[in-house]
PDB file of N, CA and C in Angstrom:
ATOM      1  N   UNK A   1       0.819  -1.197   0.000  1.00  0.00           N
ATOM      2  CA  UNK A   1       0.000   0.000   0.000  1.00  0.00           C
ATOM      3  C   UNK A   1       0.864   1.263   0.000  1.00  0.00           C
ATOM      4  N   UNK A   2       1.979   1.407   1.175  1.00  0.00           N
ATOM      5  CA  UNK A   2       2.505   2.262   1.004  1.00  0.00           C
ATOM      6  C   UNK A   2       3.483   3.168  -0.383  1.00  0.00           C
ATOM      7  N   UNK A   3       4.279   1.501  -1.181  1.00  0.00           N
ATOM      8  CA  UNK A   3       4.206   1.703  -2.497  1.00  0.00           C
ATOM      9  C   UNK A   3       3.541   2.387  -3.699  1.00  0.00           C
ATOM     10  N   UNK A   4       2.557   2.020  -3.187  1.00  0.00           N
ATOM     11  CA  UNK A   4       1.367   2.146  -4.503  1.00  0.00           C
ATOM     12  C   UNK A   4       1.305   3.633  -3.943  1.00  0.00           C
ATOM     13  N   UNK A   5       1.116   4.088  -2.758  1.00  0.00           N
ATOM     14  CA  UNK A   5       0.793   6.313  -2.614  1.00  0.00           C
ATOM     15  C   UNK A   5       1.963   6.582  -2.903  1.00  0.00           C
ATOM     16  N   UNK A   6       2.884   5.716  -2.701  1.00  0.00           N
ATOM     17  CA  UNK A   6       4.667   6.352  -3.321  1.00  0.00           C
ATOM     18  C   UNK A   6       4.575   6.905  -4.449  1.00  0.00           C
ATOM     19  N   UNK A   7       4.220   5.589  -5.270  1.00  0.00           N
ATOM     20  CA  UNK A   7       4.016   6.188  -6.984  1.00  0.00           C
ATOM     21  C   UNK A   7       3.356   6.876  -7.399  1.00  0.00           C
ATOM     22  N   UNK A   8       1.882   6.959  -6.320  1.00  0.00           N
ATOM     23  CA  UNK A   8       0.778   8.230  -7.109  1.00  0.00           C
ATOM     24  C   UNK A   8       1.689   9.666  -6.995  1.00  0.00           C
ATOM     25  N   UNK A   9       1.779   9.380  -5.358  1.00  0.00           N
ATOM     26  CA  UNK A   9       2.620  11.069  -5.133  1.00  0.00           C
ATOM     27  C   UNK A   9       3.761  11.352  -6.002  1.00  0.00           C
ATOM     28  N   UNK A  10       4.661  10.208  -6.930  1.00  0.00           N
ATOM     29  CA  UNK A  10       5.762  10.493  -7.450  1.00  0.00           C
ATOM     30  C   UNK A  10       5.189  11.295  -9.284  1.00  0.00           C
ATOM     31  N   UNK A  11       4.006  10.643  -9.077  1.00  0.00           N
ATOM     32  CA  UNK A  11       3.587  10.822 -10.640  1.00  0.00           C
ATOM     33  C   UNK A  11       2.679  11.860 -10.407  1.00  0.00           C
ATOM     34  N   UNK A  12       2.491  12.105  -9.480  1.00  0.00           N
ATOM     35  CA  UNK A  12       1.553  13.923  -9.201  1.00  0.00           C
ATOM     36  C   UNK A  12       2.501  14.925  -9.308  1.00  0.00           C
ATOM     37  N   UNK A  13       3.529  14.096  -9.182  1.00  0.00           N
ATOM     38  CA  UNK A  13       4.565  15.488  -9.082  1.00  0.00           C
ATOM     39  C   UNK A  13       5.627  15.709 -10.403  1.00  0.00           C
ATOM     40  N   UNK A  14       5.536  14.990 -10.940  1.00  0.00           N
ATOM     41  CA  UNK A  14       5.631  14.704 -12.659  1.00  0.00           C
ATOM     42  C   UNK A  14       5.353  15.281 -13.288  1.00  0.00           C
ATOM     43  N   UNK A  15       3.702  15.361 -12.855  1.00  0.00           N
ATOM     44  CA  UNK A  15       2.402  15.684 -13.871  1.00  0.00           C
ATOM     45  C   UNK A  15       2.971  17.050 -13.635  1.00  0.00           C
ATOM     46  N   UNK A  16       2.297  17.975 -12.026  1.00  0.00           N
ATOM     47  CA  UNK A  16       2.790  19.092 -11.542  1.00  0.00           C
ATOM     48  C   UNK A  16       4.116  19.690 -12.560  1.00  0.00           C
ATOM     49  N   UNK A  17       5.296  19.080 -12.327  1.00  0.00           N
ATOM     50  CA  UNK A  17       6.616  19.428 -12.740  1.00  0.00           C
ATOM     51  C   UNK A  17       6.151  20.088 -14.289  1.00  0.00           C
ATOM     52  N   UNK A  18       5.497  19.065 -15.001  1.00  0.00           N
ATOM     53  CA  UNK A  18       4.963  19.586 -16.786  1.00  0.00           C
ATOM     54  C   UNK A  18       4.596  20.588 -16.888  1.00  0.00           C
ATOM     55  N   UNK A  19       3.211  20.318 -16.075  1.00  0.00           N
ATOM     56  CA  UNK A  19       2.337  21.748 -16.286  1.00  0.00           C
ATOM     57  C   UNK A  19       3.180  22.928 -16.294  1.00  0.00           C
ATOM     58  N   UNK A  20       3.979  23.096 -15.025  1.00  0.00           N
ATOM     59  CA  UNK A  20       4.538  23.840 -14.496  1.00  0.00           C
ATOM     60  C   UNK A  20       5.341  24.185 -16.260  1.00  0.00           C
ATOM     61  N   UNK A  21       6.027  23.475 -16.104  1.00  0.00           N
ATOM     62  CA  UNK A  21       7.257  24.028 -17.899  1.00  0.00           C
ATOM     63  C   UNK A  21       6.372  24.561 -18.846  1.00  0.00           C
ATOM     64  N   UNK A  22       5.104  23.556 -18.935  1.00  0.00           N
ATOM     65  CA  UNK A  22       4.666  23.763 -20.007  1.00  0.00           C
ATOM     66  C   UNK A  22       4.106  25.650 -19.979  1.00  0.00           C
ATOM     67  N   UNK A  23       3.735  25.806 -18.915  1.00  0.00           N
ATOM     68  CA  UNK A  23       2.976  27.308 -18.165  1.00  0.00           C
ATOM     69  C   UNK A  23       4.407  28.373 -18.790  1.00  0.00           C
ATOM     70  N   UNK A  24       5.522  27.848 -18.458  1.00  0.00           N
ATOM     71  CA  UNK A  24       6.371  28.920 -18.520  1.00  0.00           C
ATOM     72  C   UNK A  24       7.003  28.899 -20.071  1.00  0.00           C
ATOM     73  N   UNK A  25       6.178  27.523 -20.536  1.00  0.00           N
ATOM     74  CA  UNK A  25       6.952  27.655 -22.032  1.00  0.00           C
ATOM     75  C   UNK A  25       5.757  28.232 -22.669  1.00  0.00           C
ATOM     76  N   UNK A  26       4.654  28.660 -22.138  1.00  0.00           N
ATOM     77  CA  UNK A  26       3.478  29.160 -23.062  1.00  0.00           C
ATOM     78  C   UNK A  26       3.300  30.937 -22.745  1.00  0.00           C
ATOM     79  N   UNK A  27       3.795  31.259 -21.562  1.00  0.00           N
ATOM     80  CA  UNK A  27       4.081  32.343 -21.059  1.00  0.00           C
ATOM     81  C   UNK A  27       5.008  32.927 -22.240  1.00  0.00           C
ATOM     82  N   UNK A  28       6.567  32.130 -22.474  1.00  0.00           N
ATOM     83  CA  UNK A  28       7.351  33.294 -23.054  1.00  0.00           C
ATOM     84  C   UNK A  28       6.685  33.134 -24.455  1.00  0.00           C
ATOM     85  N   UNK A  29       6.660  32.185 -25.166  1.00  0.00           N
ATOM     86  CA  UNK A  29       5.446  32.260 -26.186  1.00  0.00           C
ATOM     87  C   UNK A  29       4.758  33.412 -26.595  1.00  0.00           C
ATOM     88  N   UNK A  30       3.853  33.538 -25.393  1.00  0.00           N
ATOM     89  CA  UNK A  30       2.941  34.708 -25.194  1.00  0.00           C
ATOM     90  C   UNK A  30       3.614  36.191 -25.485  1.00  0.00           C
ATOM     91  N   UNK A  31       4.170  36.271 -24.472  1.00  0.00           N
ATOM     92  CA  UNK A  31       5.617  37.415 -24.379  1.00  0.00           C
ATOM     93  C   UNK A  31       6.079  38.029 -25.171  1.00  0.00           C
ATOM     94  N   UNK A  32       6.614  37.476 -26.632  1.00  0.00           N
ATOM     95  CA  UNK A  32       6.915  37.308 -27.874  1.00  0.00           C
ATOM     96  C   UNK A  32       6.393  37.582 -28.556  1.00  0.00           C
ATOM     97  N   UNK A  33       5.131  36.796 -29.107  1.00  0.00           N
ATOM     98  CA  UNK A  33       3.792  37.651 -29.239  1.00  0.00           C
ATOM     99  C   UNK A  33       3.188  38.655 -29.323  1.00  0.00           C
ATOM    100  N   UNK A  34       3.249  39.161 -27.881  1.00  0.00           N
ATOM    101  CA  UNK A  34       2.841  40.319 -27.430  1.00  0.00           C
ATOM    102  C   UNK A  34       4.079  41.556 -27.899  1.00  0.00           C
ATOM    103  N   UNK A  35       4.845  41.499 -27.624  1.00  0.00           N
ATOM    104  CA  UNK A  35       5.673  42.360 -28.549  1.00  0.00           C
ATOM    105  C   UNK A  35       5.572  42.319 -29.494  1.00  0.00           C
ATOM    106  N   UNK A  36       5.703  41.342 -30.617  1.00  0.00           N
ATOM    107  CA  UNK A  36       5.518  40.976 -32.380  1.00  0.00           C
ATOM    108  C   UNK A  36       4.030  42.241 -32.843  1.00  0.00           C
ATOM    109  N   UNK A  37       3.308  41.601 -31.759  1.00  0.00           N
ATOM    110  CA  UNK A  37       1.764  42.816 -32.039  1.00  0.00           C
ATOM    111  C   UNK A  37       1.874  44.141 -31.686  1.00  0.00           C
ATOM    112  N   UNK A  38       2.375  44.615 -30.163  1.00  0.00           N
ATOM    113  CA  UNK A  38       2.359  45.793 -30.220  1.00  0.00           C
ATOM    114  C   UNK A  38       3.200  46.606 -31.301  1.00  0.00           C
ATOM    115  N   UNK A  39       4.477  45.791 -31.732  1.00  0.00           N
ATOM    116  CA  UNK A  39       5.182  46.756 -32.727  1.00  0.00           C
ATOM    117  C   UNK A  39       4.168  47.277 -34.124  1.00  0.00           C
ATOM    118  N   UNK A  40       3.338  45.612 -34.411  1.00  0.00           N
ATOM    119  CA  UNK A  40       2.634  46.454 -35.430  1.00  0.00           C
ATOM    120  C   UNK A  40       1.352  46.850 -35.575  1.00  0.00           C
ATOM    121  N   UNK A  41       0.902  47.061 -34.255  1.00  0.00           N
ATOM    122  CA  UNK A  41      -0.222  47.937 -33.770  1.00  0.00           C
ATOM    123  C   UNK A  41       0.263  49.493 -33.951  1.00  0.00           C
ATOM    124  N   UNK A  42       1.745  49.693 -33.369  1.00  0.00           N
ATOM    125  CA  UNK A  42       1.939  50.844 -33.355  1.00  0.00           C
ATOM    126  C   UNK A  42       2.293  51.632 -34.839  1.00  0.00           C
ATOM    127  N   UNK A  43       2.766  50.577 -36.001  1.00  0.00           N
ATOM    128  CA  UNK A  43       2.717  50.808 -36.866  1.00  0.00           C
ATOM    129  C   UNK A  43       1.242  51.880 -37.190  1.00  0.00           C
ATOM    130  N   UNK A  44       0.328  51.536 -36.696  1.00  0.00           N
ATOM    131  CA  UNK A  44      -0.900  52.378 -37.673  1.00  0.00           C
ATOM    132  C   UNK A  44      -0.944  52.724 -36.747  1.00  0.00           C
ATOM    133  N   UNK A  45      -0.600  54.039 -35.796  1.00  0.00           N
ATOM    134  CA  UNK A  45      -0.661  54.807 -35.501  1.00  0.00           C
ATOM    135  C   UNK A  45      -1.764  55.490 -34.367  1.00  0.00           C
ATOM    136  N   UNK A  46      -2.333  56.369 -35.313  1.00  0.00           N
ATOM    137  CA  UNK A  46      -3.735  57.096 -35.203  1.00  0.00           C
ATOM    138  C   UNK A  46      -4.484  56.241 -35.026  1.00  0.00           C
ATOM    139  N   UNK A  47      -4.854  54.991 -35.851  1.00  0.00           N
ATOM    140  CA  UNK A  47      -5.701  53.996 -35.652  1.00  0.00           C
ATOM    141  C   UNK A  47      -5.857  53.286 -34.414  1.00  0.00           C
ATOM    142  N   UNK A  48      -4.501  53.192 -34.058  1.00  0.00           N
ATOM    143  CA  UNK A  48      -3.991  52.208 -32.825  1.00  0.00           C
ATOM    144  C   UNK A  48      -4.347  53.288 -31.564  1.00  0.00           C
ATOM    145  N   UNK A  49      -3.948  54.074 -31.443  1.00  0.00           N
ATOM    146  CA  UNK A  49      -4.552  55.385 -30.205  1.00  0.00           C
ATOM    147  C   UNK A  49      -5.848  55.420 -30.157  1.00  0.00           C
ATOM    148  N   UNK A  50      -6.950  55.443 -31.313  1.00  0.00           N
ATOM    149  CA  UNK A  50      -8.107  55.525 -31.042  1.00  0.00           C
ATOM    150  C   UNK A  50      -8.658  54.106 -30.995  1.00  0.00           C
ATOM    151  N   UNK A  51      -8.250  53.111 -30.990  1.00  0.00           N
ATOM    152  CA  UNK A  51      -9.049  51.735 -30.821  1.00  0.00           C
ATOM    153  C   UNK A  51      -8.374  51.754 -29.364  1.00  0.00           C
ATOM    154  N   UNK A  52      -7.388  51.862 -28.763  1.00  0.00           N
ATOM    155  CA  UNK A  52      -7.263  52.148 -27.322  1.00  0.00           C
ATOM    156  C   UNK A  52      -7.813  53.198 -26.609  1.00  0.00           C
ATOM    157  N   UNK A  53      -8.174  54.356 -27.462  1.00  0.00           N
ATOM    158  CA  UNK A  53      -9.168  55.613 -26.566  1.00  0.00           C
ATOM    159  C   UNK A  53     -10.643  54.773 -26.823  1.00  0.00           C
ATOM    160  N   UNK A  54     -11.125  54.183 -27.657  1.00  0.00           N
ATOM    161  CA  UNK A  54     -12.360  53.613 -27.629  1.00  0.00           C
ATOM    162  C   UNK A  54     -12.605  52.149 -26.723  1.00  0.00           C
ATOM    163  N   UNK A  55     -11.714  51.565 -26.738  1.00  0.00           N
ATOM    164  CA  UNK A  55     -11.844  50.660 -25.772  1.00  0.00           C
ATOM    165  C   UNK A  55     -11.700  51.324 -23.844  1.00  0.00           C
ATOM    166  N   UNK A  56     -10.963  52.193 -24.542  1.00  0.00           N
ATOM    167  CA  UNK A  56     -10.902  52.761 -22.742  1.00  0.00           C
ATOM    168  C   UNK A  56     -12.316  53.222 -22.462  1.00  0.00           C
ATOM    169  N   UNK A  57     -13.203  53.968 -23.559  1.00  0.00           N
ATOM    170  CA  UNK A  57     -14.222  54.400 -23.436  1.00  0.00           C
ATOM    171  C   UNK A  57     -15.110  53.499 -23.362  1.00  0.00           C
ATOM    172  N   UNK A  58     -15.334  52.165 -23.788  1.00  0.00           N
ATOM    173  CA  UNK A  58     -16.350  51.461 -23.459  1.00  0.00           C
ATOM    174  C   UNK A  58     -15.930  50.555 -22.025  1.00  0.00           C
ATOM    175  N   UNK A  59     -15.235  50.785 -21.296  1.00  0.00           N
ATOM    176  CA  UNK A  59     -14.633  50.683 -19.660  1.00  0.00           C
ATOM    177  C   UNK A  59     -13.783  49.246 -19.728  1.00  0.00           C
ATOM    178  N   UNK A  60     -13.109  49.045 -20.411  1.00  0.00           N
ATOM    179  CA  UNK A  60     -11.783  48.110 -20.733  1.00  0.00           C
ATOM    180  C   UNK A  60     -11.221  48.087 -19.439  1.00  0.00           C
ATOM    181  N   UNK A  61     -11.224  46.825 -18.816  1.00  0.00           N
ATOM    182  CA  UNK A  61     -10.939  46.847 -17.695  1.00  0.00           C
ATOM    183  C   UNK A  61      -9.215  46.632 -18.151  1.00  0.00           C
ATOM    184  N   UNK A  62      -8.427  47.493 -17.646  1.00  0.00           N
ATOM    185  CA  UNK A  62      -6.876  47.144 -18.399  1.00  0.00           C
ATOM    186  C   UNK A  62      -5.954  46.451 -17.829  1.00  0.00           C
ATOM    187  N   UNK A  63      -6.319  46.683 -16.524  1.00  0.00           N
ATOM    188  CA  UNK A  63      -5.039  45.270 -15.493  1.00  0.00           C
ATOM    189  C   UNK A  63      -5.122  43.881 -15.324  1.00  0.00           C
ATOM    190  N   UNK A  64      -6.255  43.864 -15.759  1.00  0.00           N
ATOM    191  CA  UNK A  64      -6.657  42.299 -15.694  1.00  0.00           C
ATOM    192  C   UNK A  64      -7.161  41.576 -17.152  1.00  0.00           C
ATOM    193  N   UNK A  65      -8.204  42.634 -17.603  1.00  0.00           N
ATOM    194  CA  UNK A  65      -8.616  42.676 -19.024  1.00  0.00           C
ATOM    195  C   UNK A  65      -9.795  41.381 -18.615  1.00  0.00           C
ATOM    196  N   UNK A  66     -10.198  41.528 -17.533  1.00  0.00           N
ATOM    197  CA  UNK A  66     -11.271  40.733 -17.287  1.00  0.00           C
ATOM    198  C   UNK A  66     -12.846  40.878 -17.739  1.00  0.00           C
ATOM    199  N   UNK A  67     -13.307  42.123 -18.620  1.00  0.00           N
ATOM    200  CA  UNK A  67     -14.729  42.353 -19.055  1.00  0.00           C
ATOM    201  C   UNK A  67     -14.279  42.238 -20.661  1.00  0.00           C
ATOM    202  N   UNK A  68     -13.486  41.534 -20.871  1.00  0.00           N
ATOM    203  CA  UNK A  68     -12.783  41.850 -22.350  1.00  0.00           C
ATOM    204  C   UNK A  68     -13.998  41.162 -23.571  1.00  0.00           C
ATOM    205  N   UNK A  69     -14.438  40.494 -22.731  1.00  0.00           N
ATOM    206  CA  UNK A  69     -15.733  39.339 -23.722  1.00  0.00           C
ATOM    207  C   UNK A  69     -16.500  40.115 -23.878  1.00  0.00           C
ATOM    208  N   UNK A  70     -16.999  41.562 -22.817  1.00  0.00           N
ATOM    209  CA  UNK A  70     -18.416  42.334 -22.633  1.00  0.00           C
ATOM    210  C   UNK A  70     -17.821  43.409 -24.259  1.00  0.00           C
ATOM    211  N   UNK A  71     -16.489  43.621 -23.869  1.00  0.00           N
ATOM    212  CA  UNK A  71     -15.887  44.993 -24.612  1.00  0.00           C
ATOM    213  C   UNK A  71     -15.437  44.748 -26.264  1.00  0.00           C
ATOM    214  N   UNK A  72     -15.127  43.306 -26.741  1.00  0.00           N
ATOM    215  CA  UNK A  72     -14.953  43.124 -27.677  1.00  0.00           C
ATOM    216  C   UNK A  72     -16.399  43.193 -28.773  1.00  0.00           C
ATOM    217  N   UNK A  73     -17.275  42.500 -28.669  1.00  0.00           N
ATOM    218  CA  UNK A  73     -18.538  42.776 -29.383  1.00  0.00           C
ATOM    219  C   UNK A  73     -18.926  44.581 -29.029  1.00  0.00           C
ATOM    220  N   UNK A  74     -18.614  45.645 -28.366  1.00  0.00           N
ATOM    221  CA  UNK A  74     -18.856  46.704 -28.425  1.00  0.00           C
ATOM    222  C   UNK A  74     -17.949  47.560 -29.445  1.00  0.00           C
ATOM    223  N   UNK A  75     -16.818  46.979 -29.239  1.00  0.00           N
ATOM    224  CA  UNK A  75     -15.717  47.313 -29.925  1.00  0.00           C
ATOM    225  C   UNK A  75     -15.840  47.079 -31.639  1.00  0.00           C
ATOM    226  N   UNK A  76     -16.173  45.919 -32.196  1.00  0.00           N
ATOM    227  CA  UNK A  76     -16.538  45.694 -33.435  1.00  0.00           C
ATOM    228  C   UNK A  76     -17.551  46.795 -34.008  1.00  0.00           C
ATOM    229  N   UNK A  77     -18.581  46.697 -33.194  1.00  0.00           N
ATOM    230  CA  UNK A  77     -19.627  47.509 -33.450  1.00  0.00           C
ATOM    231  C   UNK A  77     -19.893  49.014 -33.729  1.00  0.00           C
ATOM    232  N   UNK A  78     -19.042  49.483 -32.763  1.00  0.00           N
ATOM    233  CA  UNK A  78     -18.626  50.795 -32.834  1.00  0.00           C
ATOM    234  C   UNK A  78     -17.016  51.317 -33.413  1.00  0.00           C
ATOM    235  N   UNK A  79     -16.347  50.487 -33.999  1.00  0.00           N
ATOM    236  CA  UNK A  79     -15.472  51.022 -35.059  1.00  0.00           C
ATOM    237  C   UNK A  79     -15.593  51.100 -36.308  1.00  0.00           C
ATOM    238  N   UNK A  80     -15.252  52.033 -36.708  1.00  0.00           N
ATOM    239  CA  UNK A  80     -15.254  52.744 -38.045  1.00  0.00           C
ATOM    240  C   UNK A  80     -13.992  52.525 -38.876  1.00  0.00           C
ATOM    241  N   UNK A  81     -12.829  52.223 -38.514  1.00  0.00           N
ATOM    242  CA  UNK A  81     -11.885  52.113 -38.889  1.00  0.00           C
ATOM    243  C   UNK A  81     -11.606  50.691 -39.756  1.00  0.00           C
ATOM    244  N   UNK A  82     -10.061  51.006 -40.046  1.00  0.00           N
ATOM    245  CA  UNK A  82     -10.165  49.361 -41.352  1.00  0.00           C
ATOM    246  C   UNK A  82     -10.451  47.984 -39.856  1.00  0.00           C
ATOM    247  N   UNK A  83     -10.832  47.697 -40.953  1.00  0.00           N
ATOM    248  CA  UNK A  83     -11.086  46.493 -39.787  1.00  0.00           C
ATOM    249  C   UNK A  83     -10.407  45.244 -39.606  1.00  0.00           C
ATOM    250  N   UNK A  84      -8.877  45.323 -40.645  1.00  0.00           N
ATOM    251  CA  UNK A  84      -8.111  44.671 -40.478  1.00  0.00           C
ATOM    252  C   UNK A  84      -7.381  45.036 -38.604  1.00  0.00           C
ATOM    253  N   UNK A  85      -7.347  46.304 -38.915  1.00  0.00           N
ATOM    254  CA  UNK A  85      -6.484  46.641 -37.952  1.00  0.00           C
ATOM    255  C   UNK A  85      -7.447  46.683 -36.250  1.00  0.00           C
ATOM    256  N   UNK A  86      -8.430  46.684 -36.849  1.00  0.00           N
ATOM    257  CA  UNK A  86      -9.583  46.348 -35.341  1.00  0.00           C
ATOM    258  C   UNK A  86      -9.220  44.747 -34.632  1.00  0.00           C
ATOM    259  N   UNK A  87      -9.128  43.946 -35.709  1.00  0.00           N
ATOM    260  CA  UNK A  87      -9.284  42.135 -35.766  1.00  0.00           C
ATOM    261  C   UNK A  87      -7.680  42.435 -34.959  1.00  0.00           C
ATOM    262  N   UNK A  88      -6.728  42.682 -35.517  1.00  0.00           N
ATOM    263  CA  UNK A  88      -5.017  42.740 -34.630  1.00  0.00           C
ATOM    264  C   UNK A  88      -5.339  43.227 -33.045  1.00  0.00           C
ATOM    265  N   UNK A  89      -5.586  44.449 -32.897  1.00  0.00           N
ATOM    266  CA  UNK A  89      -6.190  44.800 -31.959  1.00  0.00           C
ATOM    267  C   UNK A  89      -6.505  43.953 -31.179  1.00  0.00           C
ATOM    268  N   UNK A  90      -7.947  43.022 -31.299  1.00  0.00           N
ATOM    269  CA  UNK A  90      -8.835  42.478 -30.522  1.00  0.00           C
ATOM    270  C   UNK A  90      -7.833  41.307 -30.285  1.00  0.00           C
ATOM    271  N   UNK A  91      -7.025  40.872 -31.072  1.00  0.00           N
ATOM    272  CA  UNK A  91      -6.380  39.771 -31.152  1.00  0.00           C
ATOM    273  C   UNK A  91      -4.753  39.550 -29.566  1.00  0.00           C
ATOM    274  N   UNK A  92      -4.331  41.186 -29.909  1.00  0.00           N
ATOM    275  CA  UNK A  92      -3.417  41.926 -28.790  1.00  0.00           C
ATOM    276  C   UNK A  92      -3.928  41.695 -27.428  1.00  0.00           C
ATOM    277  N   UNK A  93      -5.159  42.056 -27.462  1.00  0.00           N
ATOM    278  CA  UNK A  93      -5.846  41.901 -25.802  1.00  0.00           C
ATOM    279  C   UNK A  93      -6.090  40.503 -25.382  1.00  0.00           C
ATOM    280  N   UNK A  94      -6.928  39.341 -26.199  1.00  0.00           N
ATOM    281  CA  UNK A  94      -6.784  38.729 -26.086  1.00  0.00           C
ATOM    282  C   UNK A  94      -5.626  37.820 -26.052  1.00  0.00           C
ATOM    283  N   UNK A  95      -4.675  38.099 -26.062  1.00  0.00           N
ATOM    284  CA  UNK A  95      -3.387  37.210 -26.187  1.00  0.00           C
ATOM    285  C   UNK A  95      -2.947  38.098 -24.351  1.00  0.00           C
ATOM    286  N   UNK A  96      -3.064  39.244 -24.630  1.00  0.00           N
ATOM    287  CA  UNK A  96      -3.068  39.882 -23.254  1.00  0.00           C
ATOM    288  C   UNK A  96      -3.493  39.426 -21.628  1.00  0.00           C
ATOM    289  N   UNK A  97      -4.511  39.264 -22.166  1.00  0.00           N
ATOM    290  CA  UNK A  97      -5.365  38.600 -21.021  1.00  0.00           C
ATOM    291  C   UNK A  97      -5.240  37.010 -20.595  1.00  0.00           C
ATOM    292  N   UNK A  98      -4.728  36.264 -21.841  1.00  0.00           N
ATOM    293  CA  UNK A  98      -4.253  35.118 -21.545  1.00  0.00           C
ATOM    294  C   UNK A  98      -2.865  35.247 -21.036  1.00  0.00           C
ATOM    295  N   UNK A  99      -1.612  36.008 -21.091  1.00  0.00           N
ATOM    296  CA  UNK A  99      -1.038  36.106 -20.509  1.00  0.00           C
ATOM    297  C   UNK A  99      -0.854  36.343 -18.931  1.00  0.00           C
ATOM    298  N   UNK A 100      -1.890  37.033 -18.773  1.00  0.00           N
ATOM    299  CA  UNK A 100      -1.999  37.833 -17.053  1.00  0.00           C
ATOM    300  C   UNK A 100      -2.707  36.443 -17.035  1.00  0.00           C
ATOM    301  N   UNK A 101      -3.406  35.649 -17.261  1.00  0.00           N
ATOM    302  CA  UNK A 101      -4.067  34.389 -16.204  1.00  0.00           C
ATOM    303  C   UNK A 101      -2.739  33.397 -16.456  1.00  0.00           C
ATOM    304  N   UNK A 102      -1.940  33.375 -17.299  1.00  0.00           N
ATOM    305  CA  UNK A 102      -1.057  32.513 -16.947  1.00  0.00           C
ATOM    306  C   UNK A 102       0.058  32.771 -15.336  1.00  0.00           C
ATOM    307  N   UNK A 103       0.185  34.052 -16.151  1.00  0.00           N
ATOM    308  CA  UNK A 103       1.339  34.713 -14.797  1.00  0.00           C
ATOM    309  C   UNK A 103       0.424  34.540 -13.335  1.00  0.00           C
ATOM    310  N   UNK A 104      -0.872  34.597 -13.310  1.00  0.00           N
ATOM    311  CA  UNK A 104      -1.328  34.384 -11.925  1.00  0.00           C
ATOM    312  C   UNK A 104      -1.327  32.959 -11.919  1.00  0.00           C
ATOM    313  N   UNK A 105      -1.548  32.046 -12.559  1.00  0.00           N
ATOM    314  CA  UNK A 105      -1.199  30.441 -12.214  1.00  0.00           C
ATOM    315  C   UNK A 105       0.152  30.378 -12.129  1.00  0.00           C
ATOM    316  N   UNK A 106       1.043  31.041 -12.748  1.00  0.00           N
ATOM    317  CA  UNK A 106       2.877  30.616 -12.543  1.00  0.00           C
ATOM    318  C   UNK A 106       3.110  31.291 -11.203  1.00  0.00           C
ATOM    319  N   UNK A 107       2.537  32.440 -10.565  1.00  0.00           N
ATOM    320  CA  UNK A 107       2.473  32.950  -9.679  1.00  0.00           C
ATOM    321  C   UNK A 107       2.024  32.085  -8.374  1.00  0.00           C
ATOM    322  N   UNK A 108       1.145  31.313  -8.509  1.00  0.00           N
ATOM    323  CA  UNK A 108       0.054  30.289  -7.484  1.00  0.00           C
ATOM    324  C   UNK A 108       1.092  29.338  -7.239  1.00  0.00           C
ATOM    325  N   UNK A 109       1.712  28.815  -8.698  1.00  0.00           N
ATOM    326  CA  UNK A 109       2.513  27.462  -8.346  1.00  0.00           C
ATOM    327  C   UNK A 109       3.560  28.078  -7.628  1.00  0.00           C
ATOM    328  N   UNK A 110       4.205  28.819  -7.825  1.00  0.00           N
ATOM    329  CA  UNK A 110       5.667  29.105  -7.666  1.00  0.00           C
ATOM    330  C   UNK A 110       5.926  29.959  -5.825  1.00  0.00           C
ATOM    331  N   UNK A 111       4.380  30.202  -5.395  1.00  0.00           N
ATOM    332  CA  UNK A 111       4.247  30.825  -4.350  1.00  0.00           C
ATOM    333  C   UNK A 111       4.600  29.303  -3.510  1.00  0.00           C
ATOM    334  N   UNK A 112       3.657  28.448  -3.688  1.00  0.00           N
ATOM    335  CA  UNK A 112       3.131  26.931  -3.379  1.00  0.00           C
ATOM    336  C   UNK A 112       4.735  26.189  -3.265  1.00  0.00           C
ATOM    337  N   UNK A 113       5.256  26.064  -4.378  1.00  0.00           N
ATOM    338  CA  UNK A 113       6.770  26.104  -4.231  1.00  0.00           C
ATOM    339  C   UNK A 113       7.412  26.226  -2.818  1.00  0.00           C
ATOM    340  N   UNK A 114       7.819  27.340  -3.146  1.00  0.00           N
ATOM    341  CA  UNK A 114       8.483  28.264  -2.159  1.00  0.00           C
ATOM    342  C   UNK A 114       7.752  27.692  -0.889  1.00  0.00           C
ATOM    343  N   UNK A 115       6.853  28.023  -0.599  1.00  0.00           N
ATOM    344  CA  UNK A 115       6.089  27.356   0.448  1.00  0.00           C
ATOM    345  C   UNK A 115       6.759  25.798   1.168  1.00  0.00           C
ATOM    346  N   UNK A 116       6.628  25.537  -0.006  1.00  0.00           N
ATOM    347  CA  UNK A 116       6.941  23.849   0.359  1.00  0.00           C
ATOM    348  C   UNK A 116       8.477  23.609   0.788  1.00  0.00           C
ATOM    349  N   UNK A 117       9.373  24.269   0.088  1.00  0.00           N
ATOM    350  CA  UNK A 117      10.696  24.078   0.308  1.00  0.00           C
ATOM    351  C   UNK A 117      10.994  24.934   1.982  1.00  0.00           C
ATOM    352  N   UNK A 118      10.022  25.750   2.273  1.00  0.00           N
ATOM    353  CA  UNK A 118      10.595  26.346   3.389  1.00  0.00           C
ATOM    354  C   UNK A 118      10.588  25.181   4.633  1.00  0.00           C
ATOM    355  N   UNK A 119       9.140  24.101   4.532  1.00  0.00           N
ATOM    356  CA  UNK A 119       9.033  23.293   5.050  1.00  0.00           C
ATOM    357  C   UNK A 119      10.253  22.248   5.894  1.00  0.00           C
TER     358      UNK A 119
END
């Protein structure tokens, strides 16, 4: 018996160990990304300032980017602009917002960590 919780606990912590890489290999991913877009968000300019003054205006929650589902269908709706450059946009935040929920799970594990080793 004692065997057999040996191996679960050895292979929970396996599993754990993956996630964990996999979190930080999808993070810099992200990271990368997120730079690749803002450079060519900033490319268009004028466009790019006012799809960020209009999203600020329909209450874009920006630290978390947690009402982003409420703000994107407002956002379509009410731009006027090319709409290539709306779709990049919407695409920026969303890659955004998946970033900040990763960093708070790499954050959870890595607190949990630490935790454990102080033990």
């Amino acid at each position: 018996m004692a065997d057999a919780l040996d191996v679960v606990a050895k292979s929970d912590k396996l599993l754990e160990d993956f996630s964990y890489k996999m979190l930080r290999k999808k993070h810099l991913k992200l990271s990368r990304e997120l730079i690749s877009l803002e450079k060519q968000m900033k490319d268009y300019g004028d466009d790019y300032r006012a799809l960020v003054e209009l999203a600020n205006s329909l209450g874009l929650e920006i630290q978390e980017l947690s009402n982003l589902d409420t703000v994107i269908p407002e956002l379509i709706s009410e731009w006027e602009g090319p709409r290539g450059t709306l779709h990049l946009f919407i695409t920026l935040l969303e890659k955004a917002r998946e970033k900040k929920q990763i960093e708070r799970q790499l954050e959870r594990y890595r607190l949990e960590q630490y935790r454990r080793s102080e033990l």
